[in-house]
Protein backbone atom coordinates (compact mmCIF):
# COMPACT_ATOMS: atom_id res chain seq x y z
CA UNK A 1 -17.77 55.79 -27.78
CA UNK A 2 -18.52 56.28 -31.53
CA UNK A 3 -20.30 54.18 -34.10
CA UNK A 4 -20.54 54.37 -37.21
CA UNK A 5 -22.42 52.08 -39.93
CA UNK A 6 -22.44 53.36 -43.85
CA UNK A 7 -23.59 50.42 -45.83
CA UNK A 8 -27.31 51.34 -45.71
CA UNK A 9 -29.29 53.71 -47.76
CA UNK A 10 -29.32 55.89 -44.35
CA UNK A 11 -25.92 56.79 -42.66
CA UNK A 12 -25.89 57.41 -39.14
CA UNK A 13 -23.44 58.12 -36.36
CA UNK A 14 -24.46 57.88 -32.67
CA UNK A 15 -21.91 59.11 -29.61
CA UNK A 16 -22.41 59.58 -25.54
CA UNK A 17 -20.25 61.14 -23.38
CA UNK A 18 -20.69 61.93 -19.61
CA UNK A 19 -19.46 65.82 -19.71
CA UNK A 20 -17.33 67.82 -17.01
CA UNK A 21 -19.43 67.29 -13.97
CA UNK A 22 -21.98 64.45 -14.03
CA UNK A 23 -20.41 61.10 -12.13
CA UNK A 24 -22.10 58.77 -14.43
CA UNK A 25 -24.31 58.74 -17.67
CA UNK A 26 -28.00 58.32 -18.12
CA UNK A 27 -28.39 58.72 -21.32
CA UNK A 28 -28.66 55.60 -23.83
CA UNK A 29 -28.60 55.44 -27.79
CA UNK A 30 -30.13 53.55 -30.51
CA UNK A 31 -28.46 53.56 -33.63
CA UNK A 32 -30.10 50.67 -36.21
CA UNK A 33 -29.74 52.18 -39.44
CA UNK A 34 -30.55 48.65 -41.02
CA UNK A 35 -34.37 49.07 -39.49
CA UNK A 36 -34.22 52.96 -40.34
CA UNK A 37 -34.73 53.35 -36.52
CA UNK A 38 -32.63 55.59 -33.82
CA UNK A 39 -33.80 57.02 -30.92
CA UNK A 40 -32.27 58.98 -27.61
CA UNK A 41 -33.33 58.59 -24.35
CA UNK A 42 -32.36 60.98 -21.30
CA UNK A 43 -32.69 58.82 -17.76
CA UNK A 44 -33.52 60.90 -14.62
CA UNK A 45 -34.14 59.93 -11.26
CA UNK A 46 -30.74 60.05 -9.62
CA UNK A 47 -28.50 56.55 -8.62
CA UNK A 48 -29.17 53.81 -11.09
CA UNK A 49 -33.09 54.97 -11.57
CA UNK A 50 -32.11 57.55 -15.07
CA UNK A 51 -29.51 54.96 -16.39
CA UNK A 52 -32.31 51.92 -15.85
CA UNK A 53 -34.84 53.67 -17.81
CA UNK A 54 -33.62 54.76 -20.57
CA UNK A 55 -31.30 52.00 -21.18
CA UNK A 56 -35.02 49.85 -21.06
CA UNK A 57 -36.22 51.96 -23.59
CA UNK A 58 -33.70 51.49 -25.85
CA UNK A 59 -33.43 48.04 -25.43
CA UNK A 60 -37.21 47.76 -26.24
CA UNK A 61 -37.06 50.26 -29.30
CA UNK A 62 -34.60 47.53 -30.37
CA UNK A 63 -36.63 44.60 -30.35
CA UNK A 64 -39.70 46.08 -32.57
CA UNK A 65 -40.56 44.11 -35.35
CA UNK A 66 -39.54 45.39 -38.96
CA UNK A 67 -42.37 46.24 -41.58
CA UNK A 68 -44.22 49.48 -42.74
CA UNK A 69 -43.98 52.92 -41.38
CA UNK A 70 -47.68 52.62 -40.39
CA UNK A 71 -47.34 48.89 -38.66
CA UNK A 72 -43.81 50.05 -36.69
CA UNK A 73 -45.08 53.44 -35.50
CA UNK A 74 -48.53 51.35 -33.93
CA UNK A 75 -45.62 49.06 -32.24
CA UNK A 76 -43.17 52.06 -31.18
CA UNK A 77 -45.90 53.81 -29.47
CA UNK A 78 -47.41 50.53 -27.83
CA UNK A 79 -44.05 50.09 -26.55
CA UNK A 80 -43.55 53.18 -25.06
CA UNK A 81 -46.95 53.10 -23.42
CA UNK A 82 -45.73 49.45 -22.18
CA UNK A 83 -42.95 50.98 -20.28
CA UNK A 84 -44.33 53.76 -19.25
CA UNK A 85 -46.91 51.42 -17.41
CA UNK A 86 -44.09 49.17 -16.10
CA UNK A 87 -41.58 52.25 -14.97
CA UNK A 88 -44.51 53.81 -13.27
CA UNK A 89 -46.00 50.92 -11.22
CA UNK A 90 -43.43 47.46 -10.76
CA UNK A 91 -40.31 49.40 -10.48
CA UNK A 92 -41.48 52.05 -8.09
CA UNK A 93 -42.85 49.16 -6.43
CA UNK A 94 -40.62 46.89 -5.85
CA UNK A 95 -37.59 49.54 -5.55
CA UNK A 96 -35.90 49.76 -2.27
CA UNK A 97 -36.71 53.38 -1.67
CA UNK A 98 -39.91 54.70 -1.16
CA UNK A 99 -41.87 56.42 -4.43
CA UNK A 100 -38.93 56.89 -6.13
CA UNK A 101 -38.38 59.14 -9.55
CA UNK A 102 -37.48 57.03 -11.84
CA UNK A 103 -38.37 57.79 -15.91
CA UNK A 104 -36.85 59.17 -18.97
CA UNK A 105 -37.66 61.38 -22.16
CA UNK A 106 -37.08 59.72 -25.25
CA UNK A 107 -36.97 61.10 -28.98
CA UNK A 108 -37.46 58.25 -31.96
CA UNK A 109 -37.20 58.45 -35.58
CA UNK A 110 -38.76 55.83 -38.01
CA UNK A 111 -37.66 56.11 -41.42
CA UNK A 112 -39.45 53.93 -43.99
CA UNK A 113 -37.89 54.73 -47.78
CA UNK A 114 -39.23 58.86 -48.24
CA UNK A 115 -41.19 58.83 -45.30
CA UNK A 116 -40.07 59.81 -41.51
CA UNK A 117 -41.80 59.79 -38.07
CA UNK A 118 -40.50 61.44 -35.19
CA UNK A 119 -42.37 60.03 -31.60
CA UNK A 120 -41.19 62.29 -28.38
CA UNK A 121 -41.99 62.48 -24.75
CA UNK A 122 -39.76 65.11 -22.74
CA UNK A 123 -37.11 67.75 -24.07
CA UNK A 124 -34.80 65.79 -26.23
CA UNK A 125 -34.78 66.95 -29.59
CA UNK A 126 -35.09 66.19 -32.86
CA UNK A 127 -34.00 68.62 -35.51
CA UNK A 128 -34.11 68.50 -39.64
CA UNK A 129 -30.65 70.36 -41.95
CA UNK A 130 -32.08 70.84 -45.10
CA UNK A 131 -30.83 73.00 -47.79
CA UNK A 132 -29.01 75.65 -45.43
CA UNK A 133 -31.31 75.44 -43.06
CA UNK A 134 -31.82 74.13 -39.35
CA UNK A 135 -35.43 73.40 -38.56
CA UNK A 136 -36.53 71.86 -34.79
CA UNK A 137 -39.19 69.65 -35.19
CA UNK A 138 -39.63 68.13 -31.85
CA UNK A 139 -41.41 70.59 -29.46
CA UNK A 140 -40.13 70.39 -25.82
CA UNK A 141 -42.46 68.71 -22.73
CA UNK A 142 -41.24 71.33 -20.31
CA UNK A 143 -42.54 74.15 -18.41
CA UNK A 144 -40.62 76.85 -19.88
CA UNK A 145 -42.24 75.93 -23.20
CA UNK A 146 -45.73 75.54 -21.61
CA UNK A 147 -45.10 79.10 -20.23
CA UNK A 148 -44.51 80.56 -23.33
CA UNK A 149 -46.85 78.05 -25.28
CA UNK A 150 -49.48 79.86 -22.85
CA UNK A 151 -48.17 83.42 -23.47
CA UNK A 152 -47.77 83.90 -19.69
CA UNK A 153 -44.14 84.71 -20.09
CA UNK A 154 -42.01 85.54 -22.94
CA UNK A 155 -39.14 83.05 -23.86
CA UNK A 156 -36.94 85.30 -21.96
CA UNK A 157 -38.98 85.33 -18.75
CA UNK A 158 -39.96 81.76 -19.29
CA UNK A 159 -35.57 80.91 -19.22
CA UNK A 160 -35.13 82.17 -16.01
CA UNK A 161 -38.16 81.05 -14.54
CA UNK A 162 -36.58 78.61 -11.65
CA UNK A 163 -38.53 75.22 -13.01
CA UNK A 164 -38.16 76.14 -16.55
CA UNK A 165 -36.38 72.79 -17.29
CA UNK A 166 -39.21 70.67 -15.09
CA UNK A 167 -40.40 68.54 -17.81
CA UNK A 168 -43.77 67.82 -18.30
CA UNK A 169 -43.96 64.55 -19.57
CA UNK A 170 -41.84 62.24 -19.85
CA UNK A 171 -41.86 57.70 -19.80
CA UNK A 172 -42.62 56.95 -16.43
CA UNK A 173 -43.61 60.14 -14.95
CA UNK A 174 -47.56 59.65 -14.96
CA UNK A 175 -50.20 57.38 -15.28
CA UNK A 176 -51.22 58.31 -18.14
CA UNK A 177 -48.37 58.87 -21.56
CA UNK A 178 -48.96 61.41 -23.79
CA UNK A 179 -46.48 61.00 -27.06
CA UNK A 180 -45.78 63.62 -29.70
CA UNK A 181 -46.11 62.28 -33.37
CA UNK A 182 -44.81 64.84 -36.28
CA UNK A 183 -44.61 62.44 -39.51
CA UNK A 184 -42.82 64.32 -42.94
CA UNK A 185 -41.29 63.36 -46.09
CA UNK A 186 -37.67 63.16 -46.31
CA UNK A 187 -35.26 64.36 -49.05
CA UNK A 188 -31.68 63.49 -50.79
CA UNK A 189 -29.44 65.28 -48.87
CA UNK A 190 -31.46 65.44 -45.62
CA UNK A 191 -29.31 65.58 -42.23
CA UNK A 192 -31.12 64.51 -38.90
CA UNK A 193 -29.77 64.90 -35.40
CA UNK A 194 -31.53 63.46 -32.31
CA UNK A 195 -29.76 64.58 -29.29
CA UNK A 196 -30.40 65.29 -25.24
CA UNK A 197 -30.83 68.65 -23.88
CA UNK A 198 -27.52 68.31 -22.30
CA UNK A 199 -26.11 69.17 -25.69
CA UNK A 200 -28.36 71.22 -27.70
CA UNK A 201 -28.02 73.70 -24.10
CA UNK A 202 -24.67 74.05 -24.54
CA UNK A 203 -24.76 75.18 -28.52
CA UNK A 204 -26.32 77.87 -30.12
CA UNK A 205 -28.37 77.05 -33.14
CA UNK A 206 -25.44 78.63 -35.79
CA UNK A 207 -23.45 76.10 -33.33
CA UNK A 208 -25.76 73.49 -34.74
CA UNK A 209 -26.03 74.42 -38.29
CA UNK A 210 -22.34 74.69 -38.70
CA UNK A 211 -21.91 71.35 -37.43
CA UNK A 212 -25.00 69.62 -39.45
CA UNK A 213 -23.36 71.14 -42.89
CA UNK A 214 -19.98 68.66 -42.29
CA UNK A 215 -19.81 66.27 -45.11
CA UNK A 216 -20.50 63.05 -42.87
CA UNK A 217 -22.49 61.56 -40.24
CA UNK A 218 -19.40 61.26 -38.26
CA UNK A 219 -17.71 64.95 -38.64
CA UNK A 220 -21.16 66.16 -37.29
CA UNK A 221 -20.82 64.34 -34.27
CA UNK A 222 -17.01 65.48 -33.77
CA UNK A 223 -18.04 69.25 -34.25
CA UNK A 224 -21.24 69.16 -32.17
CA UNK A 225 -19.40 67.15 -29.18
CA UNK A 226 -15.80 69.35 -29.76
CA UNK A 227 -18.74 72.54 -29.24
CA UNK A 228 -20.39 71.90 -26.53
CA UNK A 229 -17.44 70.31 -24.64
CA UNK A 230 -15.80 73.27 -25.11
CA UNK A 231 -18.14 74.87 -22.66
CA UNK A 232 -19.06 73.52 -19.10
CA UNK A 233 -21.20 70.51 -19.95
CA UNK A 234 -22.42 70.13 -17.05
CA UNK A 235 -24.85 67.38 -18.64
CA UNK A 236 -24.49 64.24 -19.83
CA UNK A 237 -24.18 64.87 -24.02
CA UNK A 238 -26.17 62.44 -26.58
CA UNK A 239 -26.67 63.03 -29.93
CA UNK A 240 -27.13 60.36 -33.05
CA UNK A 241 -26.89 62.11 -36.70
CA UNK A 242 -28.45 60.11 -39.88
CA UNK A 243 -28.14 61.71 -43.27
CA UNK A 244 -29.51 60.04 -46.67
């Protein structure tokens, strides 16, 4: 499924697919370019647990009040705190098996006229096309990056370390939520892509680049999921594009 809304001052596209070998999808969109607000959110916990959570999140993200970029990043990250309270204590409660996994990552972006914020928890991504260039701005919540964050292992080692795509935070996962929080300004001409590890895995960052430099929010998404479907996909594939 593909959206796509241009009457706002921020274009955006937003697309899902399942891949080759998952049976069902846990990923879930937002896509509100009228509240300069889109976020992806990568479910895990197996059955219905993945699909549950980050289809809450989303819903959630949906509901928060409009206003300044100060005001709605105070309410984003109450939010997420919210659920990560509720997806760590009522549902593992009250679900029919015992303890559960049930969480998500999620990646947000608040856009608020020149000004951006970008709120993560987990290993989906966020990255900026500006001028030619590809720039990740998200930093992944995952052992292979804590490895090399740590210098124990270079990003080589750290790859095919056998947890290296463990995450280490994520909603729902512990007590206690730790969010990332990069704010920036934006420019004219600015391309962002949020998108799930299932599909920035499966591209190499030229992959990315040469998709980000289409001329619309909606040719981005066709190259990037025409890319990595190409290959084995063996994850579910998210990915929302907004360009000024």
């Amino acid at each position: 499924m593909v959206t796509t809304r241009p009457a706002y001052p921020w274009r955006s596209a937003a697309r899902t697919d399942t891949g080759k070998v998952r049976a069902r999808n846990e990923d879930a969109l937002l896509d509100t370019p009228e509240k300069g607000l889109w976020a992806v959110a990568d479910g895990m916990g197996g059955h219905q647990n993945g699909a549950l959570a980050s289809r809450l999140i989303v819903e959630h993200l949906a509901e928060l009040p409009e206003g300044g970029l100060p005001n709605r990043l105070v309410a984003l990250r109450q939010c997420l705190h919210a659920l990560n309270r509720r997806l760590g204590h009522e549902l593992t409660v009250t679900a029919e098996q015992p303890d559960p996994v049930i969480g998500s990552t999620v990646v947000a972006l608040l856009i608020d006229d020149t000004r951006a914020a970008c709120v993560w928890a987990g290993d989906s991504r966020c990255y900026l096309w500006r001028a030619g260039r590809l720039y990740q701005l998200s930093r992944d919540h995952s052992l292979m990056q804590q490895l090399i964050d740590e210098k124990s292992l270079s990003p080589e080692e750290a790859a095919r370390h056998p947890s290296a795509h463990a995450l280490t935070r994520a909603i729902g996962a512990s007590e206690q939520l730790a969010l990332d929080i990069l704010e920036f300004d934006v420019h004219p001409g600015d391309t962002l892509l949020l998108c799930s590890d299932g599909l920035y895995q499966s591209l190499s960052p030229d992959d990315l680049g040469a998709a980000l430099n289409a001329p619309s929010p909606g040719l981005v998404l066709q190259r990037l999921f025409d890319a990595a479907m190409g290959g084995p996909a063996r994850d579910n594939l998210s990915a929302v594009v907004i360009r000024r």
